[in-house]
C-alpha atoms as a PDB file:
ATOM      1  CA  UNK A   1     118.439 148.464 179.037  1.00  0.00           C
ATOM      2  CA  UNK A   2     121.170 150.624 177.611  1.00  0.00           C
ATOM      3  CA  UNK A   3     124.847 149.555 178.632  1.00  0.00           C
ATOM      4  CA  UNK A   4     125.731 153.365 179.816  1.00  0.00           C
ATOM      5  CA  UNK A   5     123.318 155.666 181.167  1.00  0.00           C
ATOM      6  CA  UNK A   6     122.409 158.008 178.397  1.00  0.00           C
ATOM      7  CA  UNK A   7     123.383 155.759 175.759  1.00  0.00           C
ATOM      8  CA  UNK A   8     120.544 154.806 173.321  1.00  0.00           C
ATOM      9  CA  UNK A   9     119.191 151.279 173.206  1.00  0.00           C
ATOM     10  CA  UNK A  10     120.202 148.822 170.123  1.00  0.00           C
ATOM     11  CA  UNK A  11     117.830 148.457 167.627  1.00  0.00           C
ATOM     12  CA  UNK A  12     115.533 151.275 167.663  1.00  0.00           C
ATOM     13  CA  UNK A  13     115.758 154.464 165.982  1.00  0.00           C
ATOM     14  CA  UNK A  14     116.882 157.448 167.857  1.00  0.00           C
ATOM     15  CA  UNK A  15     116.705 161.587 166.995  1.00  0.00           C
ATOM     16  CA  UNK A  16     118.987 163.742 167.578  1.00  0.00           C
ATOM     17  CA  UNK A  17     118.521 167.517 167.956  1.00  0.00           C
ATOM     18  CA  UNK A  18     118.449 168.447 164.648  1.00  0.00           C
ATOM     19  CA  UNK A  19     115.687 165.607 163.680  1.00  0.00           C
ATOM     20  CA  UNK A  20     112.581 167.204 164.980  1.00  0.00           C
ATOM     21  CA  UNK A  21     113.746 170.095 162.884  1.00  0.00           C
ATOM     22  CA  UNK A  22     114.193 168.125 159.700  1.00  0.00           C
ATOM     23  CA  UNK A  23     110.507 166.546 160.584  1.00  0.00           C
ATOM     24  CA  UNK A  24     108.880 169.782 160.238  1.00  0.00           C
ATOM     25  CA  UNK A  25     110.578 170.546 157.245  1.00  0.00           C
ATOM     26  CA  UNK A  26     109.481 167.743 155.141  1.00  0.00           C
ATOM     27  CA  UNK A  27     106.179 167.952 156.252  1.00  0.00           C
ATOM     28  CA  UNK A  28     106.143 171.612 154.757  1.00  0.00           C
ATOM     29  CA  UNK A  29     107.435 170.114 151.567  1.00  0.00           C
ATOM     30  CA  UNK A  30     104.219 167.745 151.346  1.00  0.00           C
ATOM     31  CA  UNK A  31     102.255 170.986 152.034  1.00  0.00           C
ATOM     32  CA  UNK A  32     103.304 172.779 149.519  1.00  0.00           C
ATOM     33  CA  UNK A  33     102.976 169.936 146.393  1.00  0.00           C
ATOM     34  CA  UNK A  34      99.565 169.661 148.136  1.00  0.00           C
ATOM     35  CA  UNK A  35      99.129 173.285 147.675  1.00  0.00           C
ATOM     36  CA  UNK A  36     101.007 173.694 144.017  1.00  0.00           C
ATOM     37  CA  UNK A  37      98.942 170.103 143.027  1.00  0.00           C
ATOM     38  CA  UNK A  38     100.504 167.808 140.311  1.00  0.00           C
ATOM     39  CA  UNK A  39     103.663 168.461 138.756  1.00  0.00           C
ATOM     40  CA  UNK A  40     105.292 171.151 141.606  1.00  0.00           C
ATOM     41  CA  UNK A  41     108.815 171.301 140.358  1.00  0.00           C
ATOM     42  CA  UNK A  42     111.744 171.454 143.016  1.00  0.00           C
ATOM     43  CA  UNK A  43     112.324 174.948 141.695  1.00  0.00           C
ATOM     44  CA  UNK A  44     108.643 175.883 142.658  1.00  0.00           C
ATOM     45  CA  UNK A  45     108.984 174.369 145.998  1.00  0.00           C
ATOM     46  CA  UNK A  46     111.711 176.189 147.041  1.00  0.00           C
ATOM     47  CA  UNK A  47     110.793 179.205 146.269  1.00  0.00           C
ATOM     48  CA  UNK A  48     107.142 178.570 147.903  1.00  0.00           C
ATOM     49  CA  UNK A  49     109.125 177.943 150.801  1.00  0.00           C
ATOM     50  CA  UNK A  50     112.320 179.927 151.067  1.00  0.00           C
ATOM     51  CA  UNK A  51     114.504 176.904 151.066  1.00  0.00           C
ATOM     52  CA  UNK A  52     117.972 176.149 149.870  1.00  0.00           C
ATOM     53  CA  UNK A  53     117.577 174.396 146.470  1.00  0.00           C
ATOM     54  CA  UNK A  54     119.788 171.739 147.261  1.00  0.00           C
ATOM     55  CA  UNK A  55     117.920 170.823 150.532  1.00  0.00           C
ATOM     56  CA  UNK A  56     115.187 170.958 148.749  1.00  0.00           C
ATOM     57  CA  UNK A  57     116.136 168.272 146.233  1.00  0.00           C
ATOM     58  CA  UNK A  58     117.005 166.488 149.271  1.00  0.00           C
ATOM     59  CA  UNK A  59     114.067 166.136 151.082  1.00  0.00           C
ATOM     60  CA  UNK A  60     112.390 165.264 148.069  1.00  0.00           C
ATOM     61  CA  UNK A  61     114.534 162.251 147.491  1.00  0.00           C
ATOM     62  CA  UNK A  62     113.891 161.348 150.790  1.00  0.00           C
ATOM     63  CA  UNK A  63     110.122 161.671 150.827  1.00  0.00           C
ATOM     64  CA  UNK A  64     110.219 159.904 147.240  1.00  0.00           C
ATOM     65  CA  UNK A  65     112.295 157.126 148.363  1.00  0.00           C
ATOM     66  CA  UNK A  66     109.726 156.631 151.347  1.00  0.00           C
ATOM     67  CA  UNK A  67     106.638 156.510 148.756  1.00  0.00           C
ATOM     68  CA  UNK A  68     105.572 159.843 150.522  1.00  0.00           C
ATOM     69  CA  UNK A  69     105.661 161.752 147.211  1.00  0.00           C
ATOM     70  CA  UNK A  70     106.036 159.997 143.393  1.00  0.00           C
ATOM     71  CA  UNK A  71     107.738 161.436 140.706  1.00  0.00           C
ATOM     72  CA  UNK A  72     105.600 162.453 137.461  1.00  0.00           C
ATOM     73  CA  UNK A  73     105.256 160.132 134.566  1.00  0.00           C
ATOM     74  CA  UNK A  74     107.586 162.772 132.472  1.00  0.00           C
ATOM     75  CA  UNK A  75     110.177 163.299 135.534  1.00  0.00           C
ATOM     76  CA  UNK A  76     109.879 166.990 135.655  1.00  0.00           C
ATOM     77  CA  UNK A  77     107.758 167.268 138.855  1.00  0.00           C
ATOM     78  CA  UNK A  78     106.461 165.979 142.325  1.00  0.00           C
ATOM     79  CA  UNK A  79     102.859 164.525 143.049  1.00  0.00           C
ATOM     80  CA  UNK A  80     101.835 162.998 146.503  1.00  0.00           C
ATOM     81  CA  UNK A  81     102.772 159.242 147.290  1.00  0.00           C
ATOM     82  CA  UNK A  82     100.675 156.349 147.929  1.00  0.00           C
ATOM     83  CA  UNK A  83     101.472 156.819 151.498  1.00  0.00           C
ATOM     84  CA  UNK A  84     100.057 160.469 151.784  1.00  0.00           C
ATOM     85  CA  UNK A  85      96.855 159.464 150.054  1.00  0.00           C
ATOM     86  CA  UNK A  86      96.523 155.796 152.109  1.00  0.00           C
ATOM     87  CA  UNK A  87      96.449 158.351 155.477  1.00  0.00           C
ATOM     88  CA  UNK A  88      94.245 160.983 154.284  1.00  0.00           C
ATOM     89  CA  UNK A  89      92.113 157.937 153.072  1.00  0.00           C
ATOM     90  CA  UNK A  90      92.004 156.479 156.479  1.00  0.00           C
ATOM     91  CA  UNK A  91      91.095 159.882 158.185  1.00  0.00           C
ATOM     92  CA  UNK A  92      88.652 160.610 155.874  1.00  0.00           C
ATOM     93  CA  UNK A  93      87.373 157.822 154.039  1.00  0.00           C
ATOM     94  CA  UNK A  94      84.606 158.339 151.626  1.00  0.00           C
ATOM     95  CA  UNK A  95      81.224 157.984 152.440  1.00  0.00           C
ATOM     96  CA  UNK A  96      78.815 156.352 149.988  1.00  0.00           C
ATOM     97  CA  UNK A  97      75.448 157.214 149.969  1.00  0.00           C
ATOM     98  CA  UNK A  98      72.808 154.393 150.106  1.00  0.00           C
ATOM     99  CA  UNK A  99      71.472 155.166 146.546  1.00  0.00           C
ATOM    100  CA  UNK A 100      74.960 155.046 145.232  1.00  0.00           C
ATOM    101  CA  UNK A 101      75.880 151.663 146.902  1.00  0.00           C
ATOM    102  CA  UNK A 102      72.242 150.364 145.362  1.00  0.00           C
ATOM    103  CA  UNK A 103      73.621 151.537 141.743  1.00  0.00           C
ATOM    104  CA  UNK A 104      76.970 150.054 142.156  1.00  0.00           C
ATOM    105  CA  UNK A 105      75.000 146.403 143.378  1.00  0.00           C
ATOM    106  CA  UNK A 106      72.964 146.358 140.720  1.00  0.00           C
ATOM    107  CA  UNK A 107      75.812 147.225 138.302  1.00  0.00           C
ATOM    108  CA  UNK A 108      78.005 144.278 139.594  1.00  0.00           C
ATOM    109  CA  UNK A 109      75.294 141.607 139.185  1.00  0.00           C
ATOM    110  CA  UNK A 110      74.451 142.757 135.525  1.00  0.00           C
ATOM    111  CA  UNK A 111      78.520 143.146 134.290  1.00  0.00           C
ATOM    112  CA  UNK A 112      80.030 140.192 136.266  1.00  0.00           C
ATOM    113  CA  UNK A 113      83.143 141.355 136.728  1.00  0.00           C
ATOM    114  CA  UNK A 114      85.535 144.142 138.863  1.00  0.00           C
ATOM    115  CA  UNK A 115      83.547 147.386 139.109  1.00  0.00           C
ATOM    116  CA  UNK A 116      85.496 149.799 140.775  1.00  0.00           C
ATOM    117  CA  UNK A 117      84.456 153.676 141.684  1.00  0.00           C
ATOM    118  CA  UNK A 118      87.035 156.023 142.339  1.00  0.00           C
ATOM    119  CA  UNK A 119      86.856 160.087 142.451  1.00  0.00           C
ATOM    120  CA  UNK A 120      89.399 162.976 141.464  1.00  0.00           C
ATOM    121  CA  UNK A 121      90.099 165.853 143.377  1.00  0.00           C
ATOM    122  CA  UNK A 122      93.412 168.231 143.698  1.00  0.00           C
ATOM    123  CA  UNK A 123      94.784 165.990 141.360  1.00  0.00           C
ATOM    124  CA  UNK A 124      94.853 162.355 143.026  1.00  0.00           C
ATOM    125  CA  UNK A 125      92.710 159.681 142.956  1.00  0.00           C
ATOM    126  CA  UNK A 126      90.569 158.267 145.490  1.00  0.00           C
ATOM    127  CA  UNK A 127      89.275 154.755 145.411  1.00  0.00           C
ATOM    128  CA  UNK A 128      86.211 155.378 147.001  1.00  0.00           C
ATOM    129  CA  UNK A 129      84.319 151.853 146.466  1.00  0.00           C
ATOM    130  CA  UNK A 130      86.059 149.338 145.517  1.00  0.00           C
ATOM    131  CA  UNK A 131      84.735 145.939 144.185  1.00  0.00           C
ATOM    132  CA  UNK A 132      84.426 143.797 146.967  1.00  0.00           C
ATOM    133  CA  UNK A 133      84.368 140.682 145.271  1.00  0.00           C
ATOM    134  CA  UNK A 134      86.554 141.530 142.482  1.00  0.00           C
ATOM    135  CA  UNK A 135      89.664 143.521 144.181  1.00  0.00           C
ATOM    136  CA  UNK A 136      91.894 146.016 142.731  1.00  0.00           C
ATOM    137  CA  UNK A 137      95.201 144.484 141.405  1.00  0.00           C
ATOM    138  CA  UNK A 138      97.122 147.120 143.359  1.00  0.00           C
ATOM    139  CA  UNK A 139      95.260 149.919 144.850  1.00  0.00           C
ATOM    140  CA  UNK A 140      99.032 151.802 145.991  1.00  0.00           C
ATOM    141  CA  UNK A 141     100.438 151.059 142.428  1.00  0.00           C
ATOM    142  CA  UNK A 142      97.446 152.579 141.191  1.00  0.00           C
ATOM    143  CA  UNK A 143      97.917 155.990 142.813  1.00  0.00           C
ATOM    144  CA  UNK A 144     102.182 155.554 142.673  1.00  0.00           C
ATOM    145  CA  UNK A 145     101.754 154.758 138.988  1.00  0.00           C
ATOM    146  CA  UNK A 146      98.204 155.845 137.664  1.00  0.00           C
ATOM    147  CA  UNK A 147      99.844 155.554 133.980  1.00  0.00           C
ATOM    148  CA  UNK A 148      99.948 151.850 134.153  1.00  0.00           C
ATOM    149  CA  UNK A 149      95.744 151.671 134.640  1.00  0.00           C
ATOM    150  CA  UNK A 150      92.855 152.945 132.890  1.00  0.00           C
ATOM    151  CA  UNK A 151      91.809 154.715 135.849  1.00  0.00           C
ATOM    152  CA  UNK A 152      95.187 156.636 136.371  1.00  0.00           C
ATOM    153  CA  UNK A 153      95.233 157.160 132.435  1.00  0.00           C
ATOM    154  CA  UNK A 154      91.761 159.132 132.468  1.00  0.00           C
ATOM    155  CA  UNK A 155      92.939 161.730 135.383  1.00  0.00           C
ATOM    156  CA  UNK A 156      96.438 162.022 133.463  1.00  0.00           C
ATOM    157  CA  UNK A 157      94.954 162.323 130.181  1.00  0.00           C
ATOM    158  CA  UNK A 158      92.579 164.922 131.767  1.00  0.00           C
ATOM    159  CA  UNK A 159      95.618 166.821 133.214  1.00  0.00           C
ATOM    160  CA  UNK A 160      97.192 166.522 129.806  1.00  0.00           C
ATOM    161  CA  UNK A 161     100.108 164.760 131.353  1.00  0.00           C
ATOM    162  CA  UNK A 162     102.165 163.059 128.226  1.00  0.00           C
ATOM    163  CA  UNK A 163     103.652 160.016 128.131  1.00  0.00           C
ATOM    164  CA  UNK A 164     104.000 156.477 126.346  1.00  0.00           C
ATOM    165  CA  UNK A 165     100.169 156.132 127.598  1.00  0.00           C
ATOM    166  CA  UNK A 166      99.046 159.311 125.822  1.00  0.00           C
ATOM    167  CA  UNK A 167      98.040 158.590 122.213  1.00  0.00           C
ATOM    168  CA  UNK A 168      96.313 155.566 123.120  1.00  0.00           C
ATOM    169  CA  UNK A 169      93.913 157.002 125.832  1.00  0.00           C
ATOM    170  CA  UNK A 170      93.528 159.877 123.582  1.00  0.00           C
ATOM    171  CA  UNK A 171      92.228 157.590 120.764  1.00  0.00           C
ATOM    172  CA  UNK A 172      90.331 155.108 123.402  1.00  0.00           C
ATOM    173  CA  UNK A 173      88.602 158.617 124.481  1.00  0.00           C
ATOM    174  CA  UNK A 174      87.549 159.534 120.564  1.00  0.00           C
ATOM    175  CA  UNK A 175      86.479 156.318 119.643  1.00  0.00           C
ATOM    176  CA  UNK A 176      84.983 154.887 123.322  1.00  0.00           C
ATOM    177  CA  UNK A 177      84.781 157.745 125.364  1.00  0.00           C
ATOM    178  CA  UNK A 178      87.048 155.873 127.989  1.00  0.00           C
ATOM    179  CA  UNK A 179      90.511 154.931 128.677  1.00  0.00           C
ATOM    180  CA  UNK A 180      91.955 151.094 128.620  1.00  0.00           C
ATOM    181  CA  UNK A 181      94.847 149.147 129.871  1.00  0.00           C
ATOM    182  CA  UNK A 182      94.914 145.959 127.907  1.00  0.00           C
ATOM    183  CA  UNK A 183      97.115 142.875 129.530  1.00  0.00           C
ATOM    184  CA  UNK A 184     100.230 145.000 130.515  1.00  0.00           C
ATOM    185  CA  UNK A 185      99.616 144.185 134.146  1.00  0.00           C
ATOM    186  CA  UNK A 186      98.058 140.670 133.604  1.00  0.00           C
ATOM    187  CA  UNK A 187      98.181 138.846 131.025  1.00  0.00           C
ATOM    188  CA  UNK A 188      94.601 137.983 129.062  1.00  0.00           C
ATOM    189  CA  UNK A 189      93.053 140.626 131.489  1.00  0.00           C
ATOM    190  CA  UNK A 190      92.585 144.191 131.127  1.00  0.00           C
ATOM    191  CA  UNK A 191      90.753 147.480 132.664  1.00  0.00           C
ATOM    192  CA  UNK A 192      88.587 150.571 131.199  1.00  0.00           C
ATOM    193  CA  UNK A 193      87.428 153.708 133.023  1.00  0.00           C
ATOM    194  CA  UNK A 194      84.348 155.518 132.147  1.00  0.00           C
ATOM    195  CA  UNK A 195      84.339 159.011 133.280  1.00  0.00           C
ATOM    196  CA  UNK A 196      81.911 160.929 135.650  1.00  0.00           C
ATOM    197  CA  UNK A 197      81.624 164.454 135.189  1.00  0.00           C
ATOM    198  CA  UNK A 198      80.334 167.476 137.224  1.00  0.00           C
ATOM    199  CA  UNK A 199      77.710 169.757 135.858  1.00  0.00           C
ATOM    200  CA  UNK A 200      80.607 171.928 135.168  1.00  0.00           C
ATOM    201  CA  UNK A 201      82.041 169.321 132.543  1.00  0.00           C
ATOM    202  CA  UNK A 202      85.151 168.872 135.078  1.00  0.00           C
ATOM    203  CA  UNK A 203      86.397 165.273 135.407  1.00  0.00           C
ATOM    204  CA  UNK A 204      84.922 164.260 139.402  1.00  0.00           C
ATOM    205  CA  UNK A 205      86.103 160.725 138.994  1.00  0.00           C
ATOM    206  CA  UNK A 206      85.332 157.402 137.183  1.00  0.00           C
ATOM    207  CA  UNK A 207      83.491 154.103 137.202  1.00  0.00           C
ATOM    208  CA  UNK A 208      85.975 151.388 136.276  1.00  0.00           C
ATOM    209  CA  UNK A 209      85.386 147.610 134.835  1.00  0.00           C
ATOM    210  CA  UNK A 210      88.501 144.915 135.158  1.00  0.00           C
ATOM    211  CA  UNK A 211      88.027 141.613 133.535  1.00  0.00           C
ATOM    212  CA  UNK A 212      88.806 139.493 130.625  1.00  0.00           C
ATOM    213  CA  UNK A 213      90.735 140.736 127.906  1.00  0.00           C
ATOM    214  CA  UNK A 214      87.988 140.258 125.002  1.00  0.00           C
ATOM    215  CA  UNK A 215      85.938 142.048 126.997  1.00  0.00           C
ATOM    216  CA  UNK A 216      88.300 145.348 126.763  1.00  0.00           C
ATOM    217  CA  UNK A 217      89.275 144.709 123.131  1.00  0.00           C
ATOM    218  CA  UNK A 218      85.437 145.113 122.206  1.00  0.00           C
ATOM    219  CA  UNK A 219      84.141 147.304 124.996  1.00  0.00           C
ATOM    220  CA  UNK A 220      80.708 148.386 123.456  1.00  0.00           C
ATOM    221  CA  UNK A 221      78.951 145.659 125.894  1.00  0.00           C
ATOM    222  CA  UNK A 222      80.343 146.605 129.025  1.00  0.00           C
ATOM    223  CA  UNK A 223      80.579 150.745 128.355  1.00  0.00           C
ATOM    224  CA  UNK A 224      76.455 150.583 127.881  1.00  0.00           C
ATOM    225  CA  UNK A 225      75.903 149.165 131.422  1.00  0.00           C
ATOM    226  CA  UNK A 226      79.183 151.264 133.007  1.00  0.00           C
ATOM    227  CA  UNK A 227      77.939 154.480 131.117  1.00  0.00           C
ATOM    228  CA  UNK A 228      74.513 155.046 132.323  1.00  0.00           C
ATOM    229  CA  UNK A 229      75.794 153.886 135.814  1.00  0.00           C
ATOM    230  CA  UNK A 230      78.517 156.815 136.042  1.00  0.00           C
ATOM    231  CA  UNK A 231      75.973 159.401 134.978  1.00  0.00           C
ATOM    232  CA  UNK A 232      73.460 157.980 137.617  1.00  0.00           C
ATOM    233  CA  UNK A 233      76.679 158.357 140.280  1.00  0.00           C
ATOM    234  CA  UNK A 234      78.030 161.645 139.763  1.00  0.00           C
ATOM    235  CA  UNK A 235      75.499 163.455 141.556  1.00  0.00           C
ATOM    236  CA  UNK A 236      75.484 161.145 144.497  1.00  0.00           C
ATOM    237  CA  UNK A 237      78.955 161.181 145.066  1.00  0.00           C
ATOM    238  CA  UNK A 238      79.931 165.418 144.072  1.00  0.00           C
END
């Protein structure tokens, strides 16, 4: 009980009069980089929304600090957080067709190791099967930093985002037609993303292997199983 009438309780959080206000606010900031997609500068979103450019910068802060939104890999721009896209996940998680799940089961017993499916739309990622037996490393890191994984690396590249990551995916994509990560999370282990794309050509998401190192260093064996797989996908899942 509180020691005066009126007086808040220790412990909890309270708001004040202005908080609700403040609530609303930030959740129209969220809005619009949903609605400007990767990369909305603070200049954008102000002017989207009419607000003063140094509460602007302040929400932003806030929501960034809170994992709500994640700064670009170059620092000039917003993106949505790992928070935003673990909701939306959880009101709308993806549904995978029977014929998809079959491909993905017979995939995993033929590559014997992490298979992981994830798709691309507005500009995040999705992990929309992951490997149950083989889990993701860090399925939040992988949307807060996508540069740091083969999956995040193929959207990026995509988006023609720049970065340290950049001439390496765009020679793994010449040479292999996929992106790699190779021991810079785990050492001896490493990832690769195969792409799946729409009949329009547009990047729809990506069929991704984890496993030994070797096995990313010389990924011939494992991109002729993943490959076929992703085009057999695609239109099950878009």
């Amino acid at each position: 009980m509180p020691e005066h009438p009126g007086a808040p309780s220790r412990g909890g959080p309270t708001l004040t009069a202005r908080q609700p206000r403040a609530i609303q606010t930030a959740l129209t900031v969220l809005e619009a980089v949903a609605e400007i997609g990767v990369g909305a500068t603070a200049r954008e979103i102000s002017a989207v929304l009419g607000l003063p450019r140094a509460t602007t910068y302040r929400l932003l802060n806030l929501l960034v600090q809170d994992e709500y939104l994640v700064r670009t890999p170059d620092l000039s721009g917003f993106a949505l957080g790992a928070k935003v896209v673990h909701l939306a996940a959880a009101a709308a998680p993806v549904r995978m067709p029977s014929a998809a799940r079959d491909v993905l089961a017979s995939v995993r017993a033929e590559v014997r190791g992490g298979v992981h499916v994830v798709l691309f739309a507005e500009g995040r990622i999705t992990v929309a099967d992951p490997d149950p037996d083989f889990p993701l490393s860090d399925a939040l890191r992988l949307v807060r930093e996508p540069e740091r994984f083969a999956l995040g690396r193929l959207l990026l590249a995509e988006q023609g985002v720049t970065g340290g990551f950049a001439a390496a995916a765009a020679s793994d994509l010449a040479t292999w037609g996929v992106t790699r990560q190779v021991g810079e999370l785990i050492p001896g282990y490493g990832c690769l993303a195969v792409p799946m794309r729409d009949g329009a050509g547009s990047l729809a998401g990506a069929v991704g292997f984890c496993g030994p190192r070797h096995r990313i260093e010389e990924p011939g064996g494992v991109i002729s199983i993943l490959g076929p797989a992703a085009v057999r996908l695609t239109p099950l899942l878009t």
